[in-house]
N, C-alpha and C. Protein backbone atom coordinates (compact mmCIF):
# COMPACT_ATOMS: atom_id res chain seq x y z
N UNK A 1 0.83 -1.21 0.00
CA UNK A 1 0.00 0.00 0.00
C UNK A 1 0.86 1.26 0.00
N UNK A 2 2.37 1.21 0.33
CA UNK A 2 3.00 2.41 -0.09
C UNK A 2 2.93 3.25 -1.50
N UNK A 3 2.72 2.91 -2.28
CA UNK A 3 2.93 2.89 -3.67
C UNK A 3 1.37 3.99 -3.51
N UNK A 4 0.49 3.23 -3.00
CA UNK A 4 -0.76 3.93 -2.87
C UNK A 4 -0.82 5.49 -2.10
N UNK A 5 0.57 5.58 -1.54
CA UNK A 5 0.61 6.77 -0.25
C UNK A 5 1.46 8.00 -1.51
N UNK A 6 1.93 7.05 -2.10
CA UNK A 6 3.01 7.87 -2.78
C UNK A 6 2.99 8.44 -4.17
N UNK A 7 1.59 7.55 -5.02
CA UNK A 7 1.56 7.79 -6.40
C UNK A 7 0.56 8.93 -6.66
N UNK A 8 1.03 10.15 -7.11
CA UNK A 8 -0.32 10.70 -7.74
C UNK A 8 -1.35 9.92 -8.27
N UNK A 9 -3.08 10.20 -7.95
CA UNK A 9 -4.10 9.70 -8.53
C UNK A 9 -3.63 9.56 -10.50
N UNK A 10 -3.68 10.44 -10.43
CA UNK A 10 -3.60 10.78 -12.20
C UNK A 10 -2.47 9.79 -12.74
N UNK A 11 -1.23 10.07 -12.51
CA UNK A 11 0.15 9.20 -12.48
C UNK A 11 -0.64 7.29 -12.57
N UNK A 12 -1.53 7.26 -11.71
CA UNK A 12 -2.01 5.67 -11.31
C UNK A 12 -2.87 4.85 -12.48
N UNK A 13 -3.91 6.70 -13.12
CA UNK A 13 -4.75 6.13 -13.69
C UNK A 13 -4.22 6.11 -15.22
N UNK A 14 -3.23 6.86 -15.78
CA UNK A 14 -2.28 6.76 -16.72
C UNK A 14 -1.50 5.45 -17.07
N UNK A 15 -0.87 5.35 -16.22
CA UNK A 15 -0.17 4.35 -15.71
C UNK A 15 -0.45 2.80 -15.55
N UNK A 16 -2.06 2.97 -15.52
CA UNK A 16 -2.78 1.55 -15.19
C UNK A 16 -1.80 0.92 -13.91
N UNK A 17 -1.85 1.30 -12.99
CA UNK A 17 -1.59 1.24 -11.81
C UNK A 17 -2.70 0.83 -10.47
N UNK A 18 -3.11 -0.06 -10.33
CA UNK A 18 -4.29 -0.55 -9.63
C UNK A 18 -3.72 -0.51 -8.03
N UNK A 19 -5.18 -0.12 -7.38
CA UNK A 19 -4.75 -0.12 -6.08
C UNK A 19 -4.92 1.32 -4.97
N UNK A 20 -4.37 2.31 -6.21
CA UNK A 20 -4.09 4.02 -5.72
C UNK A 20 -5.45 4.28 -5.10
N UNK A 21 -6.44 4.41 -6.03
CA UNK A 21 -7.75 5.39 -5.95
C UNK A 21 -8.76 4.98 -5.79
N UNK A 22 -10.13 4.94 -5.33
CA UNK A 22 -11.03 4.35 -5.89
C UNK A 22 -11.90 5.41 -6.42
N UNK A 23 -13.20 5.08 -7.19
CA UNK A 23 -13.51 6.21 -7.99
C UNK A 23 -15.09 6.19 -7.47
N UNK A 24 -15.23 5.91 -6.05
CA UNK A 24 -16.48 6.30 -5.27
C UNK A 24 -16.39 7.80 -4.48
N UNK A 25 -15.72 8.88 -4.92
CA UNK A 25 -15.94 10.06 -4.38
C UNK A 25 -17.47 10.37 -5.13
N UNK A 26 -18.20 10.74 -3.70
CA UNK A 26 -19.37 11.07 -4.17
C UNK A 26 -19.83 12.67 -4.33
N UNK A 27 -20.82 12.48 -5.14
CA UNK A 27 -21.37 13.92 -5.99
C UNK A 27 -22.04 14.55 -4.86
N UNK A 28 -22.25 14.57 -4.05
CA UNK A 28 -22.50 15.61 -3.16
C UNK A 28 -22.32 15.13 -1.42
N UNK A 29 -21.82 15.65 -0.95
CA UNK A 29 -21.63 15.67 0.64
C UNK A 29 -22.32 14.36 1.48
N UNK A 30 -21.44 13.85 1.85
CA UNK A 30 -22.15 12.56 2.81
C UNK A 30 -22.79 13.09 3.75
N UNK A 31 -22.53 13.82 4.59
CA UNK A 31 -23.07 14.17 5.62
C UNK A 31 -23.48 15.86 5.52
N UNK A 32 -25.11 15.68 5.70
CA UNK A 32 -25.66 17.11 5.54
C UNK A 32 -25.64 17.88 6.97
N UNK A 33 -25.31 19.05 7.19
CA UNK A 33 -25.21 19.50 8.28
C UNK A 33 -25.32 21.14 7.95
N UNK A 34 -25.66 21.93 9.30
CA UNK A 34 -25.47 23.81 8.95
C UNK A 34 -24.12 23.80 9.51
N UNK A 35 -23.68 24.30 8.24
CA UNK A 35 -22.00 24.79 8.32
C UNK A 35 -21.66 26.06 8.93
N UNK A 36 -22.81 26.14 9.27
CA UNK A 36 -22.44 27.66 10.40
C UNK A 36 -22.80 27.60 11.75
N UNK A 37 -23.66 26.59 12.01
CA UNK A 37 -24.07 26.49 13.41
C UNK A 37 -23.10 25.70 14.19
N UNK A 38 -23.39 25.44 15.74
CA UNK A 38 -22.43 24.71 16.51
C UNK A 38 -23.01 23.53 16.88
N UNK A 39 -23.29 22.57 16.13
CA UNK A 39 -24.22 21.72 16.10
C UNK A 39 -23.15 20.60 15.33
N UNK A 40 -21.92 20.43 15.02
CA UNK A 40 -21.02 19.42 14.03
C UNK A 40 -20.67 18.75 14.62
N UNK A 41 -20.40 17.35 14.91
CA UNK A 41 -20.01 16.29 15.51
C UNK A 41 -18.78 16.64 15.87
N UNK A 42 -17.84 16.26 17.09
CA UNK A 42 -16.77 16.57 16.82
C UNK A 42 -16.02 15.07 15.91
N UNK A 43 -16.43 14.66 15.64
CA UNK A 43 -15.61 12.93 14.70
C UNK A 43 -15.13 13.98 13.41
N UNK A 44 -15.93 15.08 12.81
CA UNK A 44 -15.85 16.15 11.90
C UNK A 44 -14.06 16.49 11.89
N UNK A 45 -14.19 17.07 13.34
CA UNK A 45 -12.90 17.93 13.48
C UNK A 45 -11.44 17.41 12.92
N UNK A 46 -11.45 16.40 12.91
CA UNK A 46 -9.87 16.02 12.36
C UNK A 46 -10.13 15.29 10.76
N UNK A 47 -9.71 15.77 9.71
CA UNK A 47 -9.67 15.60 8.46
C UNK A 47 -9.44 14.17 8.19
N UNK A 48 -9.74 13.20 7.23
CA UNK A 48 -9.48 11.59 7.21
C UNK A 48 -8.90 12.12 5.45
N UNK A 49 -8.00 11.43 5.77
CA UNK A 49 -6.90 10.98 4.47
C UNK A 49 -7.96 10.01 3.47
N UNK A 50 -7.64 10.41 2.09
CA UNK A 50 -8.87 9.89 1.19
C UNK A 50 -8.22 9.91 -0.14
N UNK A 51 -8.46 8.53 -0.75
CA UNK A 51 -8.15 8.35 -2.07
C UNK A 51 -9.15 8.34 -3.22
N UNK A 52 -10.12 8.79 -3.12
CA UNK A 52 -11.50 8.65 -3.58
C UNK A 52 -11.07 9.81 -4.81
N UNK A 53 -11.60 9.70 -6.19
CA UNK A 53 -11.85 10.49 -6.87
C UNK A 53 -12.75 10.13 -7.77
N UNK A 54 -12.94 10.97 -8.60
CA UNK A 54 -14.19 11.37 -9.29
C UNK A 54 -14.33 11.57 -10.46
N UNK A 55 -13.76 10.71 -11.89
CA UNK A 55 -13.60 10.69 -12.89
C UNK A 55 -14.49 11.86 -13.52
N UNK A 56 -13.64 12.40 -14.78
CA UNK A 56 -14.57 13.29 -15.50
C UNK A 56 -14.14 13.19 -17.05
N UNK A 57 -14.99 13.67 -17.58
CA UNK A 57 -14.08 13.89 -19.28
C UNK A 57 -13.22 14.64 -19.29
N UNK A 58 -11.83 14.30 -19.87
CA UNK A 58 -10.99 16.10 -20.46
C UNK A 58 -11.97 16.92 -20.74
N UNK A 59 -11.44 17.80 -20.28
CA UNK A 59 -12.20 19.53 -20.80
C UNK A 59 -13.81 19.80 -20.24
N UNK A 60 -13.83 18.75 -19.10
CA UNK A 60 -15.43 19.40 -18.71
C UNK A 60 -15.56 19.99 -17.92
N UNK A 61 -16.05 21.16 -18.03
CA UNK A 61 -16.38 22.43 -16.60
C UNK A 61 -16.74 22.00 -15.39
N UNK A 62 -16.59 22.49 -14.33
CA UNK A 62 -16.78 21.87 -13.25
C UNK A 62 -17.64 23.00 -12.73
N UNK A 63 -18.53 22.76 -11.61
CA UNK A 63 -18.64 24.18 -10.51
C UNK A 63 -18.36 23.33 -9.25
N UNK A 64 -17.47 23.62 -8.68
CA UNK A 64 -17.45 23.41 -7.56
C UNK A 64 -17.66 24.46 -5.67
N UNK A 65 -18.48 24.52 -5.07
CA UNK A 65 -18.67 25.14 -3.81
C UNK A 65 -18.27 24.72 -2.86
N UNK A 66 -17.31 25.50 -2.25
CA UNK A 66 -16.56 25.21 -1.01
C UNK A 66 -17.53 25.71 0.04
N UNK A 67 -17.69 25.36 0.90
CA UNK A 67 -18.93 25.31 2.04
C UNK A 67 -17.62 25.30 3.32
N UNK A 68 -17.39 26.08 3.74
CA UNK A 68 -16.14 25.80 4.77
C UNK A 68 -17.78 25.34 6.20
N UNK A 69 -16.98 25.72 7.46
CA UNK A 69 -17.85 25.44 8.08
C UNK A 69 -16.86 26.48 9.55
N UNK A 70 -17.50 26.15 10.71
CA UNK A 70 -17.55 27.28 11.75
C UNK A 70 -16.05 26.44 12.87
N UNK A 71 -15.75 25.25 12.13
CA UNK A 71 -14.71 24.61 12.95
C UNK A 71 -13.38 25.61 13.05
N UNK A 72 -12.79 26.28 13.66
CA UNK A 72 -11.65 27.06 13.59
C UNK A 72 -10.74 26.36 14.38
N UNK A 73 -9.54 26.14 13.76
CA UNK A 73 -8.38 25.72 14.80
C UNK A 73 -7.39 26.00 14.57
N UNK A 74 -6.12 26.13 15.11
CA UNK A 74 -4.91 27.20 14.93
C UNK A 74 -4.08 26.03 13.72
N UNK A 75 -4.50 24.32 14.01
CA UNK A 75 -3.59 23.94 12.89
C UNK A 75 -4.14 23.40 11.55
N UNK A 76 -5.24 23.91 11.33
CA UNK A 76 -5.78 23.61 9.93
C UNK A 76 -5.90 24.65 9.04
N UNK A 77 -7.09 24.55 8.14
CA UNK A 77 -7.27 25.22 7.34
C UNK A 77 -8.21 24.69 6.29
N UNK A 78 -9.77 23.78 6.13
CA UNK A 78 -9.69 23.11 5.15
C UNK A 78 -10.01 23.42 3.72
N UNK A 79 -9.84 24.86 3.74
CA UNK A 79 -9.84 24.95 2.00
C UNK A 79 -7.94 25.84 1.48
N UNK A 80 -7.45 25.03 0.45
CA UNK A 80 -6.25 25.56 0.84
C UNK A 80 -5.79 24.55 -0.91
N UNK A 81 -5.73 25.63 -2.08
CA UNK A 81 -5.30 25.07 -3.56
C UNK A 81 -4.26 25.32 -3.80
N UNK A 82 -3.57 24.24 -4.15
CA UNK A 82 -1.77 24.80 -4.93
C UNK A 82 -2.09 24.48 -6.75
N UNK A 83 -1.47 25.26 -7.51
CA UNK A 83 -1.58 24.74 -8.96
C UNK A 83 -2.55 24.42 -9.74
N UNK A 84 -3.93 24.89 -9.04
CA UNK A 84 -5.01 25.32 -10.24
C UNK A 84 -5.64 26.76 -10.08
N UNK A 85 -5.85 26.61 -11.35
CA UNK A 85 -6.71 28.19 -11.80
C UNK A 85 -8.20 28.35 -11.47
N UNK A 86 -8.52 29.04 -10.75
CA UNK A 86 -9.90 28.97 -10.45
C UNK A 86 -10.36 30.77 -10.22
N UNK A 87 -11.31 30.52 -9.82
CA UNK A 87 -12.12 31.86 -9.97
C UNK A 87 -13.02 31.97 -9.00
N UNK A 88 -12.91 33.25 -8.00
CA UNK A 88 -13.87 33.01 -6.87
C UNK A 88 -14.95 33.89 -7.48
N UNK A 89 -16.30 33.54 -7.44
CA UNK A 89 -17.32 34.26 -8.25
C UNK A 89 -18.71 34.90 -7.14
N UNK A 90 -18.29 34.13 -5.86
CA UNK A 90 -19.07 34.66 -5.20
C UNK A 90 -18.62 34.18 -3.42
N UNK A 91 -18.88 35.06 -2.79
CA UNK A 91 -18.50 34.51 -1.03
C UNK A 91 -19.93 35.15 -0.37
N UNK A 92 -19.57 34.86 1.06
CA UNK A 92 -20.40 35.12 1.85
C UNK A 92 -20.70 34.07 2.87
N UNK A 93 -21.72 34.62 3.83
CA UNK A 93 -22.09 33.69 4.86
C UNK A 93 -23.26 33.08 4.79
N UNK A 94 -23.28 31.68 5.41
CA UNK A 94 -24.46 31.01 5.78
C UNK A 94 -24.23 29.60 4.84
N UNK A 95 -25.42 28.94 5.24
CA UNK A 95 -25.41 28.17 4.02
C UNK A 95 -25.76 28.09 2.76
N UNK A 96 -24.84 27.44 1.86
CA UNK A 96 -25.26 27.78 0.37
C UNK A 96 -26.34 26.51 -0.52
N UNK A 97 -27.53 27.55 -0.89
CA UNK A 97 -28.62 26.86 -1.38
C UNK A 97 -28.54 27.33 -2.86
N UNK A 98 -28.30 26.14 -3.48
CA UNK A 98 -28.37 26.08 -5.02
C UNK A 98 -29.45 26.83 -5.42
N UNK A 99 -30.55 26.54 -5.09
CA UNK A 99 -31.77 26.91 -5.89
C UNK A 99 -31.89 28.50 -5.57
N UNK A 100 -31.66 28.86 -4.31
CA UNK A 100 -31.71 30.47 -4.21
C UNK A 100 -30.31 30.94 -4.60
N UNK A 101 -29.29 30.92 -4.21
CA UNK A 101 -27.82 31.34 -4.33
C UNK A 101 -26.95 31.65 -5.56
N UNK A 102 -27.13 30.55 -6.49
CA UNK A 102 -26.85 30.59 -7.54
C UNK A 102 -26.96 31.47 -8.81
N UNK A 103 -28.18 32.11 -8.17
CA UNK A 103 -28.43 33.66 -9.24
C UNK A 103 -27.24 35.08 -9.21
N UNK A 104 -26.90 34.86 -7.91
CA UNK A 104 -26.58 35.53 -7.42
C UNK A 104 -24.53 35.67 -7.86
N UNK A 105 -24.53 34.52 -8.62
CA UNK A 105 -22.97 34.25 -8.67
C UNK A 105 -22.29 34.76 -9.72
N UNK A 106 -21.40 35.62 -9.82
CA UNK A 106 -20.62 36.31 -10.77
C UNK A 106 -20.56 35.26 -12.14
N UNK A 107 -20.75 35.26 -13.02
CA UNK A 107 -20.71 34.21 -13.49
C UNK A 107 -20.46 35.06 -14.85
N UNK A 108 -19.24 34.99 -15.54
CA UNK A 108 -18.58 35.85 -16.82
C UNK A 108 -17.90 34.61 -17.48
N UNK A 109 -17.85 34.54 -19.16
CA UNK A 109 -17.07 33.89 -19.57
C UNK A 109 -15.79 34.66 -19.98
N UNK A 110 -14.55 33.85 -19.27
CA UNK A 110 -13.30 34.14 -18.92
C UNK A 110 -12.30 33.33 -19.92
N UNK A 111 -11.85 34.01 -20.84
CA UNK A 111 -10.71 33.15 -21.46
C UNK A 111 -9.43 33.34 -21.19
């Protein structure tokens, strides 16, 4: 299982390298909760190491929403990107509801 600690996902699936990843990261949040209230389990608080990803086509748009939540601690941080390009199009507080929120999101095509 070292090989698994050590190989980039991508590197594995190139590679035909079995073992690395599995490709059950799921499409929306296992556990529903208000990311602003004080109501989060603490089992939450410490991050679990995860090989899970989420196959897509080359070249397909993504939207992805970071939903942080109200956990603060001096040694984390859990939103935190090295080496992709992204675009923040909208912030704020509370929780984020697709069906209302989404109007609301900067949304420009950017080349």
């Amino acid at each position: 299982m070292e090989e698994a600690e050590t190989t980039p996902g991508i590197n594995a699936h190139s590679n035909g390298i079995p073992g690395v990843f599995t490709t059950d990261f799921p499409s929306k949040p296992p556990v529903k909760f208000d990311y602003t209230g004080n109501n989060i389990s603490r089992a939450l608080f410490q991050p679990v190491k995860g090989t899970k990803l989420y196959k897509l086509k080359y070249g397909t748009r993504v939207q992805i929403v970071l939903q942080d939540t109200n956990i603060v601690t001096p040694e984390n941080h859990p939103i935190h990107l090295h080496g992709y390009d992204f675009y923040i199009v909208a912030e704020g507080f509370g929780n984020f509801n697709p069906k209302k929120d989404t109007s609301s999101l900067t949304l420009l095509i950017l080349h």
